[in-house]
N, C-alpha and C. Protein backbone atom coordinates (compact mmCIF):
# COMPACT_ATOMS: atom_id res chain seq x y z
N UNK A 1 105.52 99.81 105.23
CA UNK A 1 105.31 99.72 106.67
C UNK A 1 103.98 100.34 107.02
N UNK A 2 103.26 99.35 107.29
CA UNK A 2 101.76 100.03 107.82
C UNK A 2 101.72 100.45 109.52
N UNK A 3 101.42 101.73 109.53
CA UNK A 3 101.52 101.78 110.99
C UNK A 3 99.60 101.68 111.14
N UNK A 4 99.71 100.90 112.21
CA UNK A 4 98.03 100.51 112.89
C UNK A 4 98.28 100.87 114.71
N UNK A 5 96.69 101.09 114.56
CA UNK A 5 96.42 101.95 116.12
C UNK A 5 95.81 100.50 116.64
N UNK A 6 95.62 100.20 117.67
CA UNK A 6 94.72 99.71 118.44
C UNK A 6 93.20 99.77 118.52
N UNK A 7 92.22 99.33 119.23
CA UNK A 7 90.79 99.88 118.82
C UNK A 7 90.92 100.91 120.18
N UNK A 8 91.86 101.05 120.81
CA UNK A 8 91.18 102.26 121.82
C UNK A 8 92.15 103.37 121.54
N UNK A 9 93.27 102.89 121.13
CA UNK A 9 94.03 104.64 119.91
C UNK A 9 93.25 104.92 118.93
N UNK A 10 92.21 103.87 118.22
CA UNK A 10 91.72 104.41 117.01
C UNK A 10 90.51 105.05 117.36
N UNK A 11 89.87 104.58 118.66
CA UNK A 11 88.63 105.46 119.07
C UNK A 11 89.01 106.78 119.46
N UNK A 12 90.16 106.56 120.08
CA UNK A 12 90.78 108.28 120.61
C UNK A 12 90.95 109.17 119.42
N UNK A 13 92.04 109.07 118.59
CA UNK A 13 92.03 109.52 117.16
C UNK A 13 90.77 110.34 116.15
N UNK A 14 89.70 109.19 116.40
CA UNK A 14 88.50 109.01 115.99
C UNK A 14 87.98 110.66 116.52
N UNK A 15 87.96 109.96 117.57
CA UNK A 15 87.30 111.41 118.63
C UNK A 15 88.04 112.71 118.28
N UNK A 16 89.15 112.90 118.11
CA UNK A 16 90.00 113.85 118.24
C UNK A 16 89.60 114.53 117.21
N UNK A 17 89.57 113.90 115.87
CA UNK A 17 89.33 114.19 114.25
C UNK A 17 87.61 114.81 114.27
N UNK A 18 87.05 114.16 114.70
CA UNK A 18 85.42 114.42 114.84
C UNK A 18 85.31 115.98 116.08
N UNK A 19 86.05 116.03 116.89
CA UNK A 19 86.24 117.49 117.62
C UNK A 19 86.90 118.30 116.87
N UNK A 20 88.03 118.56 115.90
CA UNK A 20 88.95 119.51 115.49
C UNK A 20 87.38 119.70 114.28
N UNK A 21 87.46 118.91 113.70
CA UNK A 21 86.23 119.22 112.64
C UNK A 21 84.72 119.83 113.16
N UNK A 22 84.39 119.50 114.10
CA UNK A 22 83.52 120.38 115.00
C UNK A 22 84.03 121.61 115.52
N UNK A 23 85.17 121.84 116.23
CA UNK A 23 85.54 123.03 116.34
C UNK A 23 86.11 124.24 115.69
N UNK A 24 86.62 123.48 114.33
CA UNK A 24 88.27 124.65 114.30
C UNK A 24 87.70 124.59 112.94
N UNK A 25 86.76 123.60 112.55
CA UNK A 25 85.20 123.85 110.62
C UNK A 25 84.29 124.08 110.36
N UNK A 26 84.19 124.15 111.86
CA UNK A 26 82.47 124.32 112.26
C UNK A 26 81.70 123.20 110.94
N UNK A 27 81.99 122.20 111.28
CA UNK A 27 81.66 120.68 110.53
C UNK A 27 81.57 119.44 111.28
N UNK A 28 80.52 119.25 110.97
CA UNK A 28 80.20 117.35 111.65
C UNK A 28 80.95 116.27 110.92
N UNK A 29 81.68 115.71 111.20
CA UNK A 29 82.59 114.34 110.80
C UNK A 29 81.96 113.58 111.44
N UNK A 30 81.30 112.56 110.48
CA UNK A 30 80.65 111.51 110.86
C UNK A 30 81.99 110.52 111.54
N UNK A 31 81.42 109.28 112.87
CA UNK A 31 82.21 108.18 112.79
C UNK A 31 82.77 107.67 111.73
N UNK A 32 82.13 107.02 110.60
CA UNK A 32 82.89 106.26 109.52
C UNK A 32 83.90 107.11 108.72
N UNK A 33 83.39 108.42 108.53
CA UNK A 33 84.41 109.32 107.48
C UNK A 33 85.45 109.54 108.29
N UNK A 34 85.40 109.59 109.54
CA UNK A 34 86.76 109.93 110.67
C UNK A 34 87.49 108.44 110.22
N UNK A 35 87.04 107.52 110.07
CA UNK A 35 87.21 106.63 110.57
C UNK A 35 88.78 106.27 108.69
N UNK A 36 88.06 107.04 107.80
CA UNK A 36 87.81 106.90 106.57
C UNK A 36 89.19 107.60 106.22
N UNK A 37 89.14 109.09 107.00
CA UNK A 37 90.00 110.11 106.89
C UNK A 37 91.57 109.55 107.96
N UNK A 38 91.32 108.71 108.89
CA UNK A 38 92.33 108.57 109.99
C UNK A 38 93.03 107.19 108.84
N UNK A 39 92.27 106.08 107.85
CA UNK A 39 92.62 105.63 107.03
C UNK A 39 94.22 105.88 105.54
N UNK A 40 92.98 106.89 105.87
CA UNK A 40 94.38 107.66 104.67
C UNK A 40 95.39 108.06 105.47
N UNK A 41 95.47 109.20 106.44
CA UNK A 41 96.21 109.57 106.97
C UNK A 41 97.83 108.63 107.34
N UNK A 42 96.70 107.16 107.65
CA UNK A 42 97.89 106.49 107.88
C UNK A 42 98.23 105.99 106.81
N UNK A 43 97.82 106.03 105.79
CA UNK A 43 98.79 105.32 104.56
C UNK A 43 99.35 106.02 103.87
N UNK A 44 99.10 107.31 104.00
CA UNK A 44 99.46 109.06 102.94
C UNK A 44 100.96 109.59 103.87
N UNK A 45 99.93 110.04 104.71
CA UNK A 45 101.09 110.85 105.75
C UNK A 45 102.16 110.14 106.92
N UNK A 46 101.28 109.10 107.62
CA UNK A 46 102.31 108.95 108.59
C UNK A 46 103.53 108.33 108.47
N UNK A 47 103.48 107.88 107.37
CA UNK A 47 105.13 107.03 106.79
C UNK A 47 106.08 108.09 106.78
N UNK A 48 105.79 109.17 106.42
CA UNK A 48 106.44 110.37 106.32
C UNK A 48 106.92 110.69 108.11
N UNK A 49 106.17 110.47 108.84
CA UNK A 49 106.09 110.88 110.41
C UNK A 49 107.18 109.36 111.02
N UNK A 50 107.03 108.39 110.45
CA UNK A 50 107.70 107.42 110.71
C UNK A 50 109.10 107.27 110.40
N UNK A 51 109.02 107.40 108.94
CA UNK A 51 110.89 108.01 108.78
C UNK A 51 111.64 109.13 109.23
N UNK A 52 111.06 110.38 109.67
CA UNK A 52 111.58 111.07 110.36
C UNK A 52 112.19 110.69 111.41
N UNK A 53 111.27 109.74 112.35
CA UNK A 53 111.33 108.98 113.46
C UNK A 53 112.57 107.77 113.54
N UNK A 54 112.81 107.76 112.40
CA UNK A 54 113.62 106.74 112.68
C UNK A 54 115.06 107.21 112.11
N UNK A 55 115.04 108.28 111.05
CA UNK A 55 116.34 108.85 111.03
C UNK A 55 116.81 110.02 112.29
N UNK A 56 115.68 110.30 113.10
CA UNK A 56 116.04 111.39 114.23
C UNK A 56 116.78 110.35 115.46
N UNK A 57 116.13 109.15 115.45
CA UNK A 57 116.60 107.82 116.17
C UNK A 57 118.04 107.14 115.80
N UNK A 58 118.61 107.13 114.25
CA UNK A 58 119.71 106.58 113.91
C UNK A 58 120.59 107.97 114.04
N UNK A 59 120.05 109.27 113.84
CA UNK A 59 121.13 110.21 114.25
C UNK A 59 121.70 109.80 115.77
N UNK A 60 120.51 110.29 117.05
CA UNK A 60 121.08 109.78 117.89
C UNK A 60 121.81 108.74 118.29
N UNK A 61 121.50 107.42 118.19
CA UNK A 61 122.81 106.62 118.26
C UNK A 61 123.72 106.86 117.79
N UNK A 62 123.77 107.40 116.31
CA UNK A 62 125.37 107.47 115.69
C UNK A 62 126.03 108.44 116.78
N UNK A 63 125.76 109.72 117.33
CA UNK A 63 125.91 110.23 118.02
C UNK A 63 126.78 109.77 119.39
N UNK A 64 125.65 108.75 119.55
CA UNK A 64 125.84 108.17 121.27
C UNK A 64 127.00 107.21 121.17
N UNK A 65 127.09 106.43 119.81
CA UNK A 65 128.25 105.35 119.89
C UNK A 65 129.55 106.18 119.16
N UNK A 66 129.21 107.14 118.47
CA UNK A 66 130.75 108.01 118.13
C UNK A 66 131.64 108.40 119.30
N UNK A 67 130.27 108.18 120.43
CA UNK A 67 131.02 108.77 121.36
C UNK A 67 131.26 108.03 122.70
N UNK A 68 131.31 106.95 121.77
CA UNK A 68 130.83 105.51 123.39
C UNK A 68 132.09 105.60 124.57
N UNK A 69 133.14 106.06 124.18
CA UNK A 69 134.32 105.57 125.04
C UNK A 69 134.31 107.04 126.34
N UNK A 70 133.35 108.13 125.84
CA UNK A 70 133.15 108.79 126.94
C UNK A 70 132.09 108.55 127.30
N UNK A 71 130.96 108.44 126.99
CA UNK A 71 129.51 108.02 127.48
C UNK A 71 129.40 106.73 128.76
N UNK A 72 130.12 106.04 127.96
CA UNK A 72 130.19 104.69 129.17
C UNK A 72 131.64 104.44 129.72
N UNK A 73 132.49 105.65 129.69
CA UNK A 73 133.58 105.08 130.40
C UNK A 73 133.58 105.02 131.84
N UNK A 74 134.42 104.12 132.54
CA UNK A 74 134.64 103.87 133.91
C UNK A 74 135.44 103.60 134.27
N UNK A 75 136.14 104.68 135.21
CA UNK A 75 137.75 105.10 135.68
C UNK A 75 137.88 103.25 136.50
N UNK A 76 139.16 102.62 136.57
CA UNK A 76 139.46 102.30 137.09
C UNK A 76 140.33 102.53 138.42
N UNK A 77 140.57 101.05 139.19
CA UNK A 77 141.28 102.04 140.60
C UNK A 77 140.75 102.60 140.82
N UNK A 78 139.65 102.59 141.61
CA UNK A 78 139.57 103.41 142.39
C UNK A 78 138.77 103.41 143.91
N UNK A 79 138.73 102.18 143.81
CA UNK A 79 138.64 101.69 145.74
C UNK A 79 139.22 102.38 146.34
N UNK A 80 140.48 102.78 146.54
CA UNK A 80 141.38 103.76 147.61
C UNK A 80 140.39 105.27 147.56
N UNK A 81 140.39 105.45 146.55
CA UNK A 81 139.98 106.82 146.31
C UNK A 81 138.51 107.31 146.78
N UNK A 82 137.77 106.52 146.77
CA UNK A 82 136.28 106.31 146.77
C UNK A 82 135.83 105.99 148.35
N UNK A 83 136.96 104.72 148.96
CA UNK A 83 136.79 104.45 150.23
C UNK A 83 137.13 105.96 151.39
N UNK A 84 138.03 106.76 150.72
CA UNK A 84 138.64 107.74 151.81
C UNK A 84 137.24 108.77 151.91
N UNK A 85 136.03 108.80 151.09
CA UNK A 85 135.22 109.78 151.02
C UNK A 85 134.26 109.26 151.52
């Protein structure tokens, strides 16, 4: 699963990588090596960021449908009850 940015997430990104490396390395990251480094990232690391994502996602549903008959229940009868208020 390849995750891909857009060209205006990848310019943001871009930017972001080229500031942390200017600030926090006191180092110039050229455009292309950002460009180079945001490369790997997505083929190294973010799969890792993606399955998290999607087992933190199948927890919740299992969750939500273990528990469907209270989540979405809806009392019947109850026009009389509802109209007097």
């Amino acid at each position: 699963m390849d995750i891909e940015f857009d060209q205006q997430e990848t310019a943001q990104i871009v930017a972001s990588l080229r500031r942390y490396f200017r600030e926090e390395l006191d180092q110039d990251l050229g455009e292309m090596r950002a460009k180079l480094l945001l490369g790997y990232f997505q083929q190294e690391i973010a799969p890792f960021a993606y399955n998290q994502g999607v087992k933190d996602a199948e927890a919740f549903f299992r969750g939500k449908a273990e528990d469907l008959t209270a989540t979405c229940f809806e009392e019947g009868l109850t026009y009389w009850t509802k109209k007097r208020k």
